[in-house]
C-alpha atoms as a PDB file:
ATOM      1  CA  UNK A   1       0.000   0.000   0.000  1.00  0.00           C
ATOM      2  CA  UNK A   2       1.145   3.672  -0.853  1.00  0.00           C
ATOM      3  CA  UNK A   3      -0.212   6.810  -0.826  1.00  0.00           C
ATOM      4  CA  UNK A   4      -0.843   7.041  -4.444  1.00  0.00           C
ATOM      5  CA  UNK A   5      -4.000   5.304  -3.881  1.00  0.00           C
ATOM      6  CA  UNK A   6      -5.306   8.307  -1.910  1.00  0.00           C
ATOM      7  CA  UNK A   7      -3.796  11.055  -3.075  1.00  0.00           C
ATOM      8  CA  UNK A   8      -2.978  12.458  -6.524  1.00  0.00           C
ATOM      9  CA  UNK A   9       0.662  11.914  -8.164  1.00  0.00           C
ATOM     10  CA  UNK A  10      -0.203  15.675  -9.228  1.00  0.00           C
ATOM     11  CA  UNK A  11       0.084  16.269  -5.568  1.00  0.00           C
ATOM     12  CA  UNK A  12       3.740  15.120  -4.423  1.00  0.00           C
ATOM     13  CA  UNK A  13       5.420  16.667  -7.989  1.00  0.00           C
ATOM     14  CA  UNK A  14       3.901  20.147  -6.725  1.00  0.00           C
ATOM     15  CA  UNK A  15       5.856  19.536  -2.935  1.00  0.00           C
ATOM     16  CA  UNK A  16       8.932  18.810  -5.078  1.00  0.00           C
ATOM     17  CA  UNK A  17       8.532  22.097  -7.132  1.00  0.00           C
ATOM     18  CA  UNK A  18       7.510  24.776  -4.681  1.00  0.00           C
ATOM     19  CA  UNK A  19      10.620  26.543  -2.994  1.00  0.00           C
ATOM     20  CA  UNK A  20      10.936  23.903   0.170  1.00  0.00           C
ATOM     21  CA  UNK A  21      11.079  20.858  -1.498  1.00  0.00           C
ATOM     22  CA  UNK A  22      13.225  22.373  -4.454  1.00  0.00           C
ATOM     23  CA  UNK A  23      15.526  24.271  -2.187  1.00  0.00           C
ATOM     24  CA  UNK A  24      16.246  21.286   0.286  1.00  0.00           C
ATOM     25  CA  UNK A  25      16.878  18.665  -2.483  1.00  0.00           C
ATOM     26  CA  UNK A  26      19.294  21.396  -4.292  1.00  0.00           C
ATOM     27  CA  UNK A  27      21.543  22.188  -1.517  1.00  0.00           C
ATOM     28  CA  UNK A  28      24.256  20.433  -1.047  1.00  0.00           C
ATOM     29  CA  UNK A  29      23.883  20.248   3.424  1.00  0.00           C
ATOM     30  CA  UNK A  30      20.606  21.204   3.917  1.00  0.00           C
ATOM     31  CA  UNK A  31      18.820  17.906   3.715  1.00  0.00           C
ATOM     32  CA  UNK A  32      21.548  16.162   5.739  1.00  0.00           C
ATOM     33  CA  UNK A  33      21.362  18.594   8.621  1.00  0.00           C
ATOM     34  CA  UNK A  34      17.121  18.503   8.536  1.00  0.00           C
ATOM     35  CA  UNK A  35      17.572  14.857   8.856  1.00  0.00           C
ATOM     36  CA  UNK A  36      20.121  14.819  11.688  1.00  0.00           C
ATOM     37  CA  UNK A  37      17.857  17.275  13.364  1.00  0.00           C
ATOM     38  CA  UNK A  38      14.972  15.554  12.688  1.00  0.00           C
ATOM     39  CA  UNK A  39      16.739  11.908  13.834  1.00  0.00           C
ATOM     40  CA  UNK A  40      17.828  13.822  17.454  1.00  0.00           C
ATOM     41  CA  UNK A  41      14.481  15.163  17.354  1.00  0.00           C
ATOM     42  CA  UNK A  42      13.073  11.444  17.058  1.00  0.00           C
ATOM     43  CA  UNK A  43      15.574  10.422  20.464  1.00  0.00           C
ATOM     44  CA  UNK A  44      14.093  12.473  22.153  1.00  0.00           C
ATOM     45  CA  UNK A  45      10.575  12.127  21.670  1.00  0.00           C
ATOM     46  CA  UNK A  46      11.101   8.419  22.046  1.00  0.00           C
ATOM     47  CA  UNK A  47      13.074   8.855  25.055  1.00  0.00           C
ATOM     48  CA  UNK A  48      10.378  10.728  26.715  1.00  0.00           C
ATOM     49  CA  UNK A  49       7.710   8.421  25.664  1.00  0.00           C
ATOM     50  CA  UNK A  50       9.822   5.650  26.643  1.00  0.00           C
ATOM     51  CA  UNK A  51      10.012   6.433  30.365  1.00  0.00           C
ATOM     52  CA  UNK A  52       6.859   7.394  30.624  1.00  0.00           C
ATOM     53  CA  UNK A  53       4.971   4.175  29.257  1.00  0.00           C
ATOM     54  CA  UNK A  54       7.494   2.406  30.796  1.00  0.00           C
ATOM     55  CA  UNK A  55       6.139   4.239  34.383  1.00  0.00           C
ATOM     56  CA  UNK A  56       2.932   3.236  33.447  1.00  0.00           C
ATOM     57  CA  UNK A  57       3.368  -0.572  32.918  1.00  0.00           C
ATOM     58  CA  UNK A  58       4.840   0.030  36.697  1.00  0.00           C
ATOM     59  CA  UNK A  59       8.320  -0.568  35.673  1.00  0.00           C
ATOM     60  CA  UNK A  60      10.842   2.156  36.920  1.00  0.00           C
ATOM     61  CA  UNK A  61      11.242   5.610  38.560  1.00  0.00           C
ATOM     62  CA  UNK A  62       8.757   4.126  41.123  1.00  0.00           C
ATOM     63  CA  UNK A  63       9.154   6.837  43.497  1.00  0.00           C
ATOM     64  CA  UNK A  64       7.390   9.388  41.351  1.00  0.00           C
ATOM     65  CA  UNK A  65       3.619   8.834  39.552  1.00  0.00           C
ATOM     66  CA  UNK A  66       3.096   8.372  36.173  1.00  0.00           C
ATOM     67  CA  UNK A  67       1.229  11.686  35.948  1.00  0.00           C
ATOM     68  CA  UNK A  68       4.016  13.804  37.591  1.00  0.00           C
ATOM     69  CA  UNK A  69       6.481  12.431  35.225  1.00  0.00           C
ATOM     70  CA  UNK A  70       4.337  13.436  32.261  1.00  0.00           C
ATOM     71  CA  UNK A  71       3.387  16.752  33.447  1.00  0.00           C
ATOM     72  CA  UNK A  72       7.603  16.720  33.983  1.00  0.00           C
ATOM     73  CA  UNK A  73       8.378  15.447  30.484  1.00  0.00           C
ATOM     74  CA  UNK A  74       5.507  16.950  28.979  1.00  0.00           C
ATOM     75  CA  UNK A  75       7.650  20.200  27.623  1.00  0.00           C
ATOM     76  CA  UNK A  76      10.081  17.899  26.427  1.00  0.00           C
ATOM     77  CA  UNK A  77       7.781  15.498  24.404  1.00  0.00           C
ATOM     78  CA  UNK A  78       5.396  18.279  22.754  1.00  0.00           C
ATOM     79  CA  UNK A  79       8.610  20.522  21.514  1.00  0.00           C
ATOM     80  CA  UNK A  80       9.681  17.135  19.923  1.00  0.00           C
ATOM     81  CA  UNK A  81       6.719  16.731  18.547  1.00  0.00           C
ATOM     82  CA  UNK A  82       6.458  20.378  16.941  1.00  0.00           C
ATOM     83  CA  UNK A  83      10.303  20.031  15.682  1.00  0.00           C
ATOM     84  CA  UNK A  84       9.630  16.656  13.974  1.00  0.00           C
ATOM     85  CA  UNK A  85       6.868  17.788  12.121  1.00  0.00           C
ATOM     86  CA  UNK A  86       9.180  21.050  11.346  1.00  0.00           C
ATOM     87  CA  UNK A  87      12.033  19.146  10.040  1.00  0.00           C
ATOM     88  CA  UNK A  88       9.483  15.999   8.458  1.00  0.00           C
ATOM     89  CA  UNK A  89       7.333  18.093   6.163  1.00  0.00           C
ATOM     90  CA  UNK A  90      10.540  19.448   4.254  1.00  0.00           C
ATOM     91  CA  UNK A  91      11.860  16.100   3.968  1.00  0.00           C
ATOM     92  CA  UNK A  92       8.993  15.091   2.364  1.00  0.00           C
ATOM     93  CA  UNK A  93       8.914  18.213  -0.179  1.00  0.00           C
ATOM     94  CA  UNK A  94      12.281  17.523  -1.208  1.00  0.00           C
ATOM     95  CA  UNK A  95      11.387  13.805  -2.210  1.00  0.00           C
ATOM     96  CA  UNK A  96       7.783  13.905  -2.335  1.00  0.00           C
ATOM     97  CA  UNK A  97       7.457  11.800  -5.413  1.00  0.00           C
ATOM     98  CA  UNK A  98       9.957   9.097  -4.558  1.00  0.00           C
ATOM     99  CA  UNK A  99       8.158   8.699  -1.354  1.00  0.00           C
ATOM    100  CA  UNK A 100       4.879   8.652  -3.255  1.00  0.00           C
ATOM    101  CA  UNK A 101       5.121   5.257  -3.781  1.00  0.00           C
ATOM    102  CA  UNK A 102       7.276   4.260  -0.890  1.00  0.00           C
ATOM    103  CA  UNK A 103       5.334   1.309   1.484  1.00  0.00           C
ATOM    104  CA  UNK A 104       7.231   2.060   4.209  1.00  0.00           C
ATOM    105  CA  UNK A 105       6.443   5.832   3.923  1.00  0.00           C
ATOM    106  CA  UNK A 106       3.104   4.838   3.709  1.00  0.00           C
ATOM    107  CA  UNK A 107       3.320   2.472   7.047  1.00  0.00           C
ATOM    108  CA  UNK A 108       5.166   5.574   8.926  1.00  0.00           C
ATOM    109  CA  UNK A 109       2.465   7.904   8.233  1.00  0.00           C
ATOM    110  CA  UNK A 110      -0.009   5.179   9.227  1.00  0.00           C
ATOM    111  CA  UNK A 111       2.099   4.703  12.828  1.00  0.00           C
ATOM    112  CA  UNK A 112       2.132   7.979  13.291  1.00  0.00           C
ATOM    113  CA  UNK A 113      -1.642   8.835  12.922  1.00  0.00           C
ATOM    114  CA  UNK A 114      -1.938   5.974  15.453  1.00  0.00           C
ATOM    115  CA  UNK A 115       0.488   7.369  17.169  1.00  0.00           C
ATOM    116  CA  UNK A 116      -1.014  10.793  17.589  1.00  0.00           C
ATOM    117  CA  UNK A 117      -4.323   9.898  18.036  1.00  0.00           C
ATOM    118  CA  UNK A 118      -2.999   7.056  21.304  1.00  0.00           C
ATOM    119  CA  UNK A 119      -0.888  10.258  22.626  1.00  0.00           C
ATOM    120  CA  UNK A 120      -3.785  12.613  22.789  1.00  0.00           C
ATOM    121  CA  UNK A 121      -6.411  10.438  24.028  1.00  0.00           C
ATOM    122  CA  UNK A 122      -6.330   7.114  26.146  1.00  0.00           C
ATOM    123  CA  UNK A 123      -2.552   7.964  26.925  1.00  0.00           C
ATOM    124  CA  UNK A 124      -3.308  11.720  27.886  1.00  0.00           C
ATOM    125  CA  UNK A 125      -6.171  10.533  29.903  1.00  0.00           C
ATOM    126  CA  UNK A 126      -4.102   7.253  31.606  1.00  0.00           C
ATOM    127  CA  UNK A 127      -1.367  10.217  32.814  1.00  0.00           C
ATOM    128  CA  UNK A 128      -3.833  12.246  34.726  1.00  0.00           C
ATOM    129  CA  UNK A 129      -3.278  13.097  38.296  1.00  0.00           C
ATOM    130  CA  UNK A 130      -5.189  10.902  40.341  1.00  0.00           C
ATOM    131  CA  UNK A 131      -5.601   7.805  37.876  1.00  0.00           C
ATOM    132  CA  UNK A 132      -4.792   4.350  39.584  1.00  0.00           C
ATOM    133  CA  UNK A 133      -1.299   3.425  39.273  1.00  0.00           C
ATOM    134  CA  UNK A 134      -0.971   0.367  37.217  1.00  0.00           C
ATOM    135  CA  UNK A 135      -4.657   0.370  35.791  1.00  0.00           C
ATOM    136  CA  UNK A 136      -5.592  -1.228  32.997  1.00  0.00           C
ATOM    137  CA  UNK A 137      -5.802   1.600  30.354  1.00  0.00           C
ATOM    138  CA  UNK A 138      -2.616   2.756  31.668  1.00  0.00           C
ATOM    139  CA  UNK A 139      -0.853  -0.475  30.093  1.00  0.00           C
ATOM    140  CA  UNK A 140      -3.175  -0.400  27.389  1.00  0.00           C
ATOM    141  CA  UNK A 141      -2.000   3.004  26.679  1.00  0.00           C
ATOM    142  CA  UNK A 142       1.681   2.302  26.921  1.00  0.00           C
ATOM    143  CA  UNK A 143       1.842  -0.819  24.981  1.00  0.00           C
ATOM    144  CA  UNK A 144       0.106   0.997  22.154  1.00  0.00           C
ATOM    145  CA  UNK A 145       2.267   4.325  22.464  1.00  0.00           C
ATOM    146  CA  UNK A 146       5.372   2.065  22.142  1.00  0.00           C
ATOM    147  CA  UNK A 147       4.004  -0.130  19.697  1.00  0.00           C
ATOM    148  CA  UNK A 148       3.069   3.272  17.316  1.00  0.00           C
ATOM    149  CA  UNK A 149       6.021   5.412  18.016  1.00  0.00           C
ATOM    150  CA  UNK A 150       8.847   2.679  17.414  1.00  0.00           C
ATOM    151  CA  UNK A 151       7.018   1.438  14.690  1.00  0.00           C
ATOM    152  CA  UNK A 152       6.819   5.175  13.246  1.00  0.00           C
ATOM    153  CA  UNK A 153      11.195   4.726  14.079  1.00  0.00           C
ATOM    154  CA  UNK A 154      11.348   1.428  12.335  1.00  0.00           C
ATOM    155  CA  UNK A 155       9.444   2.385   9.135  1.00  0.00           C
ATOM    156  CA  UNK A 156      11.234   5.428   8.733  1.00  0.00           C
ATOM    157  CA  UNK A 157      14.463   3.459   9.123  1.00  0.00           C
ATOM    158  CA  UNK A 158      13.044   1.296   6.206  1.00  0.00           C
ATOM    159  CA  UNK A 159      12.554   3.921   3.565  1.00  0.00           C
ATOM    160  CA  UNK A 160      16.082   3.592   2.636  1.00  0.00           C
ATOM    161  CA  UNK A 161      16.366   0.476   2.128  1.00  0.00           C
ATOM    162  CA  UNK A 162      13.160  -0.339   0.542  1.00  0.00           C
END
């Protein structure tokens, strides 16, 4: 599956042409320093996520709740958030076509709809103060936050070999 089948090839050669795409794919650094930002960027966000889900399937940092270390991280993990999206959307100008018919582009846009949609609903709600430690949605939440987010990291990997 690609995204061709939803959206217009007419589409991704506009990204290419307008001055982002163009400008990034031209240069001779710019596209390797968006993607090292955009990699960091991606540590980080997993980092934070990491702990946090990890919190809530009661494994580690035990002496603080899983809502005070997401209020804690929460700066952390939205700027990543904003910055990846930054740094992702001229990547994807500057090979919009090639990525047009790229399955694992397709499967990290699909992880990270999941993604978004787990982080701003059952996980935001698990992470509120006064939930039950170790409830149920809690580890429903994390299991599906990590499965998403490294699966948003391992299809992104996969675009360059595939």
């Amino acid at each position: 599956m690609t995204l061709l089948r939803f959206i217009p090839m007419g589409f991704f050669q506009w990204c290419e042409a307008v001055w982002p795409g163009h400008w990034i794919r031209e240069a001779t650094w710019i596209f390797a320093i968006t993607e090292t930002i955009h990699i960091m960027v991606l540590a980080v966000l997993l980092g934070t996520i990491f702990v946090v889900d990890l919190r809530l399937l009661g494994m580690g940092l035990k002496r603080r709740s899983a809502a005070q270390l997401a209020k804690d991280l929460m700066p952390w993990t939205l700027t990543s958030m904003v910055l990846m999206v930054l740094t992702g959307i001229p990547l994807f100008m500057s090979e919009a076509v090639r990525l047009a018919d790229s399955v694992p582009f397709f499967y990290k846009m699909f992880f990270l709809a999941l993604a978004l949609i787990t982080h701003f609903t059952i996980y935001r709600s698990s992470t509120q103060p006064g939930r039950a430690e170790g409830a149920g949605l809690g580890k429903v939440a994390a299991c599906l936050s990590l499965a998403c987010w490294f699966g948003v990291a391992i299809a992104g990997r996969a675009i360059a070999f595939v």
